[in-house]
N, C-alpha and C. Protein backbone atom coordinates (compact mmCIF):
# COMPACT_ATOMS: atom_id res chain seq x y z
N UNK A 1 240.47 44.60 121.38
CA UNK A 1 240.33 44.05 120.06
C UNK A 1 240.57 45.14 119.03
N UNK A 2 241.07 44.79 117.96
CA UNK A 2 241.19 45.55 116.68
C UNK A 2 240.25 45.41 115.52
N UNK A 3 239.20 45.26 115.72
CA UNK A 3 238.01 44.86 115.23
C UNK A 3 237.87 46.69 114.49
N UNK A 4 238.16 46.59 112.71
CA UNK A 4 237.28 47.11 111.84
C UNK A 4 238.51 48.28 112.08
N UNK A 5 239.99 47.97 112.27
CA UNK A 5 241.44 48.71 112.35
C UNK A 5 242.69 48.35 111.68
N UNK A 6 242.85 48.80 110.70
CA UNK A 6 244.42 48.79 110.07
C UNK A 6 245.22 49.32 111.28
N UNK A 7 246.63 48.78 111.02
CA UNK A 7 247.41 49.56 112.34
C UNK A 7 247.50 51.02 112.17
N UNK A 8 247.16 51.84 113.46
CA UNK A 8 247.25 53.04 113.60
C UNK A 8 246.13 53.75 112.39
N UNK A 9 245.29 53.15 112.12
CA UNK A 9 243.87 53.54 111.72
C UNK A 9 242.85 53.28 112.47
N UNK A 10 241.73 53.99 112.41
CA UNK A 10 240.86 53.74 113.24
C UNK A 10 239.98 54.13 112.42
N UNK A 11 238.93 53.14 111.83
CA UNK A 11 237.93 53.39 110.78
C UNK A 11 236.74 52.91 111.87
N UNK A 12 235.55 54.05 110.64
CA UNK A 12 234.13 54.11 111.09
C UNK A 12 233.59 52.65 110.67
N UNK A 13 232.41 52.67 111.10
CA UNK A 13 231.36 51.36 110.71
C UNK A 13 231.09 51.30 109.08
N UNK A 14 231.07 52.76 108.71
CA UNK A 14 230.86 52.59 107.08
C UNK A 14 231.97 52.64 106.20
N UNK A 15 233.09 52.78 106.78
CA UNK A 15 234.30 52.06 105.84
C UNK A 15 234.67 50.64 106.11
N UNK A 16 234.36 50.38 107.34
CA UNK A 16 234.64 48.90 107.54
C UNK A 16 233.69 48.04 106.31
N UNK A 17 232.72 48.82 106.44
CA UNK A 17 231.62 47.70 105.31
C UNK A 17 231.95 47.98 104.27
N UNK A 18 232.50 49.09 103.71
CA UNK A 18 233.11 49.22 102.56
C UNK A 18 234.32 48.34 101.90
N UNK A 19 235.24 48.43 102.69
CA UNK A 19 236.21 47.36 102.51
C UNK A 19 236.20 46.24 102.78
N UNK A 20 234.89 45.76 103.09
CA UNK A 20 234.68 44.27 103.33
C UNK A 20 234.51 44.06 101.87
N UNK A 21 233.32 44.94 101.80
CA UNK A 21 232.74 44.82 99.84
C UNK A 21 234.19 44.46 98.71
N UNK A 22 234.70 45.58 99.17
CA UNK A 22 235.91 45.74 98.74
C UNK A 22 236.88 44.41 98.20
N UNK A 23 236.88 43.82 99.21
CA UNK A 23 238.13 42.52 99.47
C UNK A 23 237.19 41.58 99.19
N UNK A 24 236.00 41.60 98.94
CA UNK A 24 234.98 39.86 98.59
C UNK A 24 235.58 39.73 97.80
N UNK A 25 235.64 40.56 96.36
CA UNK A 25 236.01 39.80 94.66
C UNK A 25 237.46 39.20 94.97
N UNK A 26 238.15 40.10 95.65
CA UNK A 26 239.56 39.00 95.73
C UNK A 26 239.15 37.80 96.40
N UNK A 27 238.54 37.81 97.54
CA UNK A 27 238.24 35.94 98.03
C UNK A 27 237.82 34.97 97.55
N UNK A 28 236.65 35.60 96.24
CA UNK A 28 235.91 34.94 95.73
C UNK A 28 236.91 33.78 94.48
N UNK A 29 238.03 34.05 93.94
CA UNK A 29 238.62 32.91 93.76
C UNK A 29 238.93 31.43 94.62
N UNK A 30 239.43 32.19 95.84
CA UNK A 30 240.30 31.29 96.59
C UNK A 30 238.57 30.52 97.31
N UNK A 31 237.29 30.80 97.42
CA UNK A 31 236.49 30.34 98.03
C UNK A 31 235.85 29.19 96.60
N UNK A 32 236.42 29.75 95.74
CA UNK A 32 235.42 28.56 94.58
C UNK A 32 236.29 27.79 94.64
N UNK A 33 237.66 27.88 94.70
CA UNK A 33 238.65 26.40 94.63
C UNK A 33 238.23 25.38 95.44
N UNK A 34 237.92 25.90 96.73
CA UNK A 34 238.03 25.66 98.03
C UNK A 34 236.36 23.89 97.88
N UNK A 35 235.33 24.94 97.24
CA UNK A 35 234.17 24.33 96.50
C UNK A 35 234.59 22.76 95.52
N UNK A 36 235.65 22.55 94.96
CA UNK A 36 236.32 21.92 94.61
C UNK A 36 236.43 21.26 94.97
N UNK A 37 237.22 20.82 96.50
CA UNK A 37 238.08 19.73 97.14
C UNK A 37 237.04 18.66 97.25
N UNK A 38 237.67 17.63 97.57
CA UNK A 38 236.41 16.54 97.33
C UNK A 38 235.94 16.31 98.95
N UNK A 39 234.94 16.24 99.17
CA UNK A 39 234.58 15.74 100.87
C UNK A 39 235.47 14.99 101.41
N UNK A 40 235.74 14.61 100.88
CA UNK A 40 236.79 13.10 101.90
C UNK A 40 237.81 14.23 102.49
N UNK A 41 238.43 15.14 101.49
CA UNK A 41 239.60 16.11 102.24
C UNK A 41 239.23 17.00 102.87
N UNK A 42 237.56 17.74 102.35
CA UNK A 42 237.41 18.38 103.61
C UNK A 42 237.09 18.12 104.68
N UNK A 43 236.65 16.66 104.98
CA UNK A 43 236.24 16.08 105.95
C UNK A 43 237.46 15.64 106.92
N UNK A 44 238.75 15.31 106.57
CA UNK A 44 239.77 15.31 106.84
C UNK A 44 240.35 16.51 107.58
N UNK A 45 240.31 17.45 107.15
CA UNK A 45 240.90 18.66 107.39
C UNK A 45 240.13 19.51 108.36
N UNK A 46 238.58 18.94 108.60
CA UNK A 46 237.94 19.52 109.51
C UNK A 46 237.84 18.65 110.72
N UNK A 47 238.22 17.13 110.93
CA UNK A 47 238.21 16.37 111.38
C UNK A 47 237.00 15.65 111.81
N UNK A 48 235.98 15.79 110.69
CA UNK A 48 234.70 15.43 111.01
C UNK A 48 234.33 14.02 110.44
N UNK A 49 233.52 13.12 110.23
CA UNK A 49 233.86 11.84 109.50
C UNK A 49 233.30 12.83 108.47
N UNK A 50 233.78 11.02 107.03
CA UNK A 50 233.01 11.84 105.80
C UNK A 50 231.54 11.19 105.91
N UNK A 51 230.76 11.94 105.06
CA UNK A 51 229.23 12.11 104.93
C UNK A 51 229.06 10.81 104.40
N UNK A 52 227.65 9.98 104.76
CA UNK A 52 227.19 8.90 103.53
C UNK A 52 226.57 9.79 102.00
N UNK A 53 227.52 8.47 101.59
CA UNK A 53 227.03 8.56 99.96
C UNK A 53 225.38 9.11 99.78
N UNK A 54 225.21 10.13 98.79
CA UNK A 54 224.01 10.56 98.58
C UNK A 54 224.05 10.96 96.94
N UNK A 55 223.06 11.15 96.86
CA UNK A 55 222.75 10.48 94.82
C UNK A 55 223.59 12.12 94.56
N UNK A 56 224.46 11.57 93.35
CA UNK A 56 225.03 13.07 92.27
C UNK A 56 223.72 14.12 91.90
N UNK A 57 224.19 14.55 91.74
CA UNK A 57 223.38 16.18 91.64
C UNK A 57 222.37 15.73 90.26
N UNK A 58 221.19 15.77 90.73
CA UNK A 58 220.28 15.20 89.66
C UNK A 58 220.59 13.96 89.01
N UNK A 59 221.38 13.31 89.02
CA UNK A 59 221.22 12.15 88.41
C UNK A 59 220.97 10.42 89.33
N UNK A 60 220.02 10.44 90.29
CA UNK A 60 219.69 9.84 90.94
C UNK A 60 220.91 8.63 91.18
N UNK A 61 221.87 8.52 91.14
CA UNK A 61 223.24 7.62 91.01
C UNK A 61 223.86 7.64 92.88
N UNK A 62 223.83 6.83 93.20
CA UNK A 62 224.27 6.27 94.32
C UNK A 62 225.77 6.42 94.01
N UNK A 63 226.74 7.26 94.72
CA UNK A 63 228.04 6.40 94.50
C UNK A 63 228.86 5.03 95.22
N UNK A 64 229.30 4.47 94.72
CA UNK A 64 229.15 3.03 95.47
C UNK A 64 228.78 1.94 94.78
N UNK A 65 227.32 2.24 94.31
CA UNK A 65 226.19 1.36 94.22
C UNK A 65 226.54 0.55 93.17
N UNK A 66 227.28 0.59 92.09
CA UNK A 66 227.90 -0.05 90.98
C UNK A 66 229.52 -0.24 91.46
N UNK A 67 229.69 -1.49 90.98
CA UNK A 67 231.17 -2.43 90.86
C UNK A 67 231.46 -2.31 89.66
N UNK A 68 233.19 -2.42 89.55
CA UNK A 68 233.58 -3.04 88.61
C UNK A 68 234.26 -4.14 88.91
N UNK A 69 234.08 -5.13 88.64
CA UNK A 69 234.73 -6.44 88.98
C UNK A 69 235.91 -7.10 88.18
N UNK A 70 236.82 -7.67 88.60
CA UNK A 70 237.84 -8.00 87.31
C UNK A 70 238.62 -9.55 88.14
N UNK A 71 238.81 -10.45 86.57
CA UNK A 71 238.60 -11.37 87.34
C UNK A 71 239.38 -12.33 86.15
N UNK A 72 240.49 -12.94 86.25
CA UNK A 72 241.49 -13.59 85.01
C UNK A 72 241.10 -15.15 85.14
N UNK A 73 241.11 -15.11 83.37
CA UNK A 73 240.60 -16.28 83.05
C UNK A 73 242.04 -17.27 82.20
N UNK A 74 242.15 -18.30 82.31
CA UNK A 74 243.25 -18.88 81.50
C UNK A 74 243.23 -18.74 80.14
N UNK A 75 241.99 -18.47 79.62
CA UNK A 75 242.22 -17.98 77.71
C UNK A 75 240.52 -17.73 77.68
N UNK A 76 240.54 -17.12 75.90
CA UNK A 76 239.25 -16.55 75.88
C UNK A 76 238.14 -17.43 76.13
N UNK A 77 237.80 -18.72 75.79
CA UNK A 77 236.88 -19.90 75.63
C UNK A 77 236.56 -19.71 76.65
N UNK A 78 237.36 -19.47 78.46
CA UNK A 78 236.96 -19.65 79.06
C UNK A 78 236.04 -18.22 80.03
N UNK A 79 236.67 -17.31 79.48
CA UNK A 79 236.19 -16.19 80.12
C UNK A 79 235.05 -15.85 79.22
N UNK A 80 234.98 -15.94 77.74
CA UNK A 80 233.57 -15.72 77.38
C UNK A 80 232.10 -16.76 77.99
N UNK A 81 232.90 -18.10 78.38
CA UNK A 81 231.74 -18.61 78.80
C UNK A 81 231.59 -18.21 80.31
N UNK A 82 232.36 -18.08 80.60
CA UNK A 82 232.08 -17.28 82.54
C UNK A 82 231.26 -16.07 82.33
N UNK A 83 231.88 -15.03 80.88
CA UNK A 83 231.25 -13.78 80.43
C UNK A 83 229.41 -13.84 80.06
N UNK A 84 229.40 -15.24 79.51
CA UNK A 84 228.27 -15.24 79.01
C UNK A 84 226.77 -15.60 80.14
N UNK A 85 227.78 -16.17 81.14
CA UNK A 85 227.02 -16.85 81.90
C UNK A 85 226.43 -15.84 83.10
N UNK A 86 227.43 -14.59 83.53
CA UNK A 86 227.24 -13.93 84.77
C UNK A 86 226.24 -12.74 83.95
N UNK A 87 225.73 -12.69 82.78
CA UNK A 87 224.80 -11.34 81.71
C UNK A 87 223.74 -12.68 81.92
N UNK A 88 223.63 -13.74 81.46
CA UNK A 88 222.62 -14.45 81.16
C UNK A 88 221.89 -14.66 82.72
N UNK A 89 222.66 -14.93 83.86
CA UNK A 89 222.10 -14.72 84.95
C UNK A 89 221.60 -13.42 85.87
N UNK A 90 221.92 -12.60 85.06
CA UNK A 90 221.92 -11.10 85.47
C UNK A 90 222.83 -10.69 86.80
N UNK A 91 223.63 -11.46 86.92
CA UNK A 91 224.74 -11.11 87.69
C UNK A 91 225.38 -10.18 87.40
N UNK A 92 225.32 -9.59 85.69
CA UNK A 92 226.53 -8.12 85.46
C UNK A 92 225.66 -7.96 84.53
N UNK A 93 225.57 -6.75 84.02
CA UNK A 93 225.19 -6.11 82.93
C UNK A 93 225.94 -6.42 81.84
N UNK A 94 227.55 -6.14 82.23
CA UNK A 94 228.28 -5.93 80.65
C UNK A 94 229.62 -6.94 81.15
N UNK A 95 230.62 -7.34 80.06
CA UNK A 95 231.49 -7.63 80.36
C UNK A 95 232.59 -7.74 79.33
N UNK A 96 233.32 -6.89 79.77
CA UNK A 96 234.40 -7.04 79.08
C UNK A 96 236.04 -7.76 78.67
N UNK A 97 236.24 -8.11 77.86
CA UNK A 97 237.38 -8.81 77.83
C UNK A 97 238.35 -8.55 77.03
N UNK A 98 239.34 -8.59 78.19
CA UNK A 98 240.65 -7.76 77.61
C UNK A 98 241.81 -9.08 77.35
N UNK A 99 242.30 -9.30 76.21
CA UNK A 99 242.81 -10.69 75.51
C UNK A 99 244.42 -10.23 76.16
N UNK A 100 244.79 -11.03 76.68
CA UNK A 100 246.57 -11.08 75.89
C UNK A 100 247.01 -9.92 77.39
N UNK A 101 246.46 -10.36 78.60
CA UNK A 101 247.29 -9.92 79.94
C UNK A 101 248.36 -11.19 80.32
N UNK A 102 249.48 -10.26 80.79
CA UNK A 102 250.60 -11.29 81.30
C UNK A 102 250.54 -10.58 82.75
N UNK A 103 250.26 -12.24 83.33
CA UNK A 103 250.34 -11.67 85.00
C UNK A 103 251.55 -12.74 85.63
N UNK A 104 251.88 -11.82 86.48
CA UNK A 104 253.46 -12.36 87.15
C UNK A 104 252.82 -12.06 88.33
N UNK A 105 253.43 -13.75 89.59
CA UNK A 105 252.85 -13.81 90.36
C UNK A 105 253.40 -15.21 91.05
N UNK A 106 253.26 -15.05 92.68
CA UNK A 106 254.22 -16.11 93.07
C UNK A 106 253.09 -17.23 93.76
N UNK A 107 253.29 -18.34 93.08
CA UNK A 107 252.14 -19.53 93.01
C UNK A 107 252.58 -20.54 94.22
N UNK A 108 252.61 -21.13 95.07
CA UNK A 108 252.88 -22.02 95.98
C UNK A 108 254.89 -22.30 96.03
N UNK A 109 255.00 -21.02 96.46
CA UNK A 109 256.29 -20.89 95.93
C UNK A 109 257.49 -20.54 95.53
N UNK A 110 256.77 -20.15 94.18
CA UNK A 110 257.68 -20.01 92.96
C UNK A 110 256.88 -18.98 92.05
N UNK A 111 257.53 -18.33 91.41
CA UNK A 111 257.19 -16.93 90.73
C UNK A 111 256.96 -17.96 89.45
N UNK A 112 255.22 -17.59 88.87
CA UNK A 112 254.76 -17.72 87.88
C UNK A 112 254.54 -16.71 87.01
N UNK A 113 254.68 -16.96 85.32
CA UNK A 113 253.96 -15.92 84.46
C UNK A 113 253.38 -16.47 83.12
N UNK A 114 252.21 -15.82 83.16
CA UNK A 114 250.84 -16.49 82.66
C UNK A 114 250.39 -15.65 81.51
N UNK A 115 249.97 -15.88 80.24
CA UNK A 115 249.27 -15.29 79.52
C UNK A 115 247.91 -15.62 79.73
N UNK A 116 247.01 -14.36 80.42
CA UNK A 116 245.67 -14.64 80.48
C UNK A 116 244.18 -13.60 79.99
N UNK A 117 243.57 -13.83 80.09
CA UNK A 117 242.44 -13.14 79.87
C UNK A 117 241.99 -12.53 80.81
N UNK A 118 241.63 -11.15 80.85
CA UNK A 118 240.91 -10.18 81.62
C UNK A 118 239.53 -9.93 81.47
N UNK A 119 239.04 -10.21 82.32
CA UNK A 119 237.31 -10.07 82.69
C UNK A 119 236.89 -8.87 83.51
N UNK A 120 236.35 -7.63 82.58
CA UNK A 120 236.05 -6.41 83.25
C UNK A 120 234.29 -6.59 83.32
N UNK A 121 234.30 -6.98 84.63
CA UNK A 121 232.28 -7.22 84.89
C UNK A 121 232.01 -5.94 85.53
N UNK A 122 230.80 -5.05 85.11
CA UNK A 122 229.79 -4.28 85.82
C UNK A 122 228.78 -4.83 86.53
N UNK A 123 228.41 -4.66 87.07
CA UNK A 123 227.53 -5.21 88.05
C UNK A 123 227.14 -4.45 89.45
N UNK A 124 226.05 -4.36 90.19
CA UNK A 124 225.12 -3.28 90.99
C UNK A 124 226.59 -4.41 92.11
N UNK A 125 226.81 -3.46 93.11
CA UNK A 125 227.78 -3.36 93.96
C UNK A 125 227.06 -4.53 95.48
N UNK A 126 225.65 -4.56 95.42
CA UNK A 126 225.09 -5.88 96.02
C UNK A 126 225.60 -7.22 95.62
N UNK A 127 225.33 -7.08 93.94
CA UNK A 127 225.64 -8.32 93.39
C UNK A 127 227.11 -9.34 93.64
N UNK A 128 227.85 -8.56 93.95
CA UNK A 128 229.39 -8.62 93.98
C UNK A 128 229.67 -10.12 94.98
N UNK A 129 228.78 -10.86 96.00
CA UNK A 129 229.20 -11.83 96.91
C UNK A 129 228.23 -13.00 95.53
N UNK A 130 227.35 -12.73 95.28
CA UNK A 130 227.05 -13.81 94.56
C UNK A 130 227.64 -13.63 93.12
N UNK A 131 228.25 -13.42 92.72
CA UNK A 131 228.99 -12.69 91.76
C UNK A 131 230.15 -14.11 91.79
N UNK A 132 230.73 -13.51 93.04
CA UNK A 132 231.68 -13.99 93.09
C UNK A 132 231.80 -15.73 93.52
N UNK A 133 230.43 -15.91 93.96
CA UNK A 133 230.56 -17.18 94.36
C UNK A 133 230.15 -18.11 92.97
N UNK A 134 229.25 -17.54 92.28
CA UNK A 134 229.03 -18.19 90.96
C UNK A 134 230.38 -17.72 90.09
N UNK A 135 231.46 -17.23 90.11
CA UNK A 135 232.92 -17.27 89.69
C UNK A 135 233.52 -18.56 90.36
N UNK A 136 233.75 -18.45 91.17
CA UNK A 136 233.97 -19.52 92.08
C UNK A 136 233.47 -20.95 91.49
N UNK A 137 232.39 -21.43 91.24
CA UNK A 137 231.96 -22.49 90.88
C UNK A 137 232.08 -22.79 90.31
N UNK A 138 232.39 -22.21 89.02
CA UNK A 138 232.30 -22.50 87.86
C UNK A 138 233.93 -22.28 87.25
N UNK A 139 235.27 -21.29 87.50
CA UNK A 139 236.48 -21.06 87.47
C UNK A 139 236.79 -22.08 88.05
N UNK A 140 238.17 -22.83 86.30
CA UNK A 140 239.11 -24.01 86.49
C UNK A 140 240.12 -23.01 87.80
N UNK A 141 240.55 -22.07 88.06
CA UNK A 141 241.61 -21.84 88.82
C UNK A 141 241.05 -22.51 90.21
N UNK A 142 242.38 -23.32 90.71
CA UNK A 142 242.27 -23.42 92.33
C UNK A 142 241.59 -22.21 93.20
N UNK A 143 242.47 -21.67 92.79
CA UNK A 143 241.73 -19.78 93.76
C UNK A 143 241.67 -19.10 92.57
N UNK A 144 240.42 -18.45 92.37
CA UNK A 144 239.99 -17.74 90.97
C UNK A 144 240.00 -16.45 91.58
N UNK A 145 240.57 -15.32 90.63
CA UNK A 145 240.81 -13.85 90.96
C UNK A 145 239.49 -13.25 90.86
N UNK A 146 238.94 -12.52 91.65
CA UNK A 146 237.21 -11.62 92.18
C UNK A 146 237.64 -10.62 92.83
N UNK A 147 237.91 -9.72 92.25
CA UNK A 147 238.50 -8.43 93.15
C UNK A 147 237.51 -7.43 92.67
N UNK A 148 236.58 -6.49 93.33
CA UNK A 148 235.49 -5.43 92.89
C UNK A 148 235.74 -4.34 93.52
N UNK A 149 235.56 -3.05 92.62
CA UNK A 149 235.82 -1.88 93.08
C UNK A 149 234.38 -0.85 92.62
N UNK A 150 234.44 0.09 93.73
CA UNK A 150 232.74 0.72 93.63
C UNK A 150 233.42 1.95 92.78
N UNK A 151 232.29 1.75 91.93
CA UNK A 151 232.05 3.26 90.96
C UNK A 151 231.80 4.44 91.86
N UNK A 152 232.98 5.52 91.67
CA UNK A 152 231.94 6.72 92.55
C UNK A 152 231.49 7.40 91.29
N UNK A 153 231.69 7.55 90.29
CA UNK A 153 230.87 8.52 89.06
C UNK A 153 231.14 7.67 87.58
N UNK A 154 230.64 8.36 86.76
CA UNK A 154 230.03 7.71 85.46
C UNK A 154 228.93 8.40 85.08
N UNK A 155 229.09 7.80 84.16
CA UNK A 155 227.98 8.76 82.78
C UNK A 155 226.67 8.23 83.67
N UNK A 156 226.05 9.00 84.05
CA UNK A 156 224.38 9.36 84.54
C UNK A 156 223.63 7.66 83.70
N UNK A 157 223.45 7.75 82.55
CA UNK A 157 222.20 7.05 82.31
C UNK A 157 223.12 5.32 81.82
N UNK A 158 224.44 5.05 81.56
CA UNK A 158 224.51 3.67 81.51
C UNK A 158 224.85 3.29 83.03
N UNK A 159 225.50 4.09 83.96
CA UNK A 159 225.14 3.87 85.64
C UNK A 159 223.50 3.03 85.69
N UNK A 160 222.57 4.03 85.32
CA UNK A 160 221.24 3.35 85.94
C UNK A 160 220.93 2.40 84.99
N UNK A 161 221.42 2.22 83.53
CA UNK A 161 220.89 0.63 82.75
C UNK A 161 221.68 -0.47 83.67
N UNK A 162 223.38 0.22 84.22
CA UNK A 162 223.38 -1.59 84.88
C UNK A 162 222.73 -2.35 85.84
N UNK A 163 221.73 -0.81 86.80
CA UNK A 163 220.66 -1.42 87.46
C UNK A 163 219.68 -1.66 87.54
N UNK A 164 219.66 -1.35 86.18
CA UNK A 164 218.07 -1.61 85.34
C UNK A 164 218.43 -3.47 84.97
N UNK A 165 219.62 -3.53 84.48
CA UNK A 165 219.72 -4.98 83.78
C UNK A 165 219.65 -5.90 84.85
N UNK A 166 220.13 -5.28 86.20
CA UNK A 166 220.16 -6.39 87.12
C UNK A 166 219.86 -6.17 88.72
N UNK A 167 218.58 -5.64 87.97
CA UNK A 167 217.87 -4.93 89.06
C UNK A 167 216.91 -6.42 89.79
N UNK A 168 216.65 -7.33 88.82
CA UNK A 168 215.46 -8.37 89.40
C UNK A 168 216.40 -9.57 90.01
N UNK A 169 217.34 -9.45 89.52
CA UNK A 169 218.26 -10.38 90.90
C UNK A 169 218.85 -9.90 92.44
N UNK A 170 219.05 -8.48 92.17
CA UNK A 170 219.46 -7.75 93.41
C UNK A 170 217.91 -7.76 94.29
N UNK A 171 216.72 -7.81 93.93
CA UNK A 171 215.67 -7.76 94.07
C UNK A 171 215.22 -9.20 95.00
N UNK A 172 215.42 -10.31 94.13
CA UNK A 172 214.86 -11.61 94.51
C UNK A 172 215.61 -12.23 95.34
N UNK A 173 217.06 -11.73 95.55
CA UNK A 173 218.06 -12.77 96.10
C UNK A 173 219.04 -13.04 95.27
N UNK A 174 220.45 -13.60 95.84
CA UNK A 174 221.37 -14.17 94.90
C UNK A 174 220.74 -14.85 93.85
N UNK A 175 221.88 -15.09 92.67
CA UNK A 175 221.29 -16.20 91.83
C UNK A 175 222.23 -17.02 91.59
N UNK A 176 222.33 -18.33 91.92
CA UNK A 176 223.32 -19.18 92.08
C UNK A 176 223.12 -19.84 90.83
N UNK A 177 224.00 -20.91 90.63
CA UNK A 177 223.95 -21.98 89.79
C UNK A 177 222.99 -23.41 90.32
């Protein structure tokens, strides 16, 4: 072995530790990048699975644990009353609506295009099957659009109001119509 040897050097025990000292500050860039990568790639690259979700660094936040849900309505009348109805049941915290989407899309068929309304729902990432089934019930579409995606980060304290707002339905059970 060449353990603590440049070629055709042969160093003592106390230069080896010297030039270890030596060469840290140069590593110490390439080791904070490294601090960086997100688990999923280092978990990849080490071939280990990735870790379960565990709360952000002090801010007690699950990642996951919040949805955003999005979900097209044929015009506003109808998505504010779907809007009004999934806050009043505590199915979502917030909801937003985005006026004046054109979606292109092939309907039993034949390529349709629609001026419609966009429904951006928050809602605790449990809520999301009864969510969707009270969409369902109540959406004129034959097949009504419910597509939810989990929050992995967000601002610390409106994260925990949306599970403050709809914390007593995730609690009791769905809440249907």
């Amino acid at each position: 072995m060449n353990w603590g040897r440049a070629p055709g050097v042969l160093l003592g025990g106390g230069a080896t530790l010297l030039l270890s000292f030596l060469w840290m500050p140069a590593l110490l860039p390439v080791a904070s990048r490294l601090l960086l990568l997100p688990r999923a790639l280092l978990s990849m690259a080490s071939g280990s699975p990735p870790s379960q979700p565990s709360p952000a660094s002090g801010s007690g936040y699950v990642p996951g644990s919040v949805s955003a849900a999005f979900v097209t309505c044929p015009n506003e009348k109808v998505a504010k009353e779907i809007a009004r109805a999934v806050v009043e049941k505590r199915l979502a915290a917030c909801v937003n609506l985005i006026p004046q989407i054109t979606s292109i899309y092939e309907w039993k068929g034949k390529i349709e295009e629609d001026s419609e309304v966009l429904m951006m729902i928050k809602t605790q990432s449990s809520l999301v099957p009864a969510l969707t089934e009270f969409v369902r019930s109540v959406h004129p579409y034959e097949v009504a659009e419910v597509i939810a995606l989990p929050v992995e980060q967000g601002n610390p304290p409106y994260l925990h109001w949306v599970h403050q707002v709809t914390e007593s339905v995730s609690d009791s059970g769905p809440a249907l119509p």
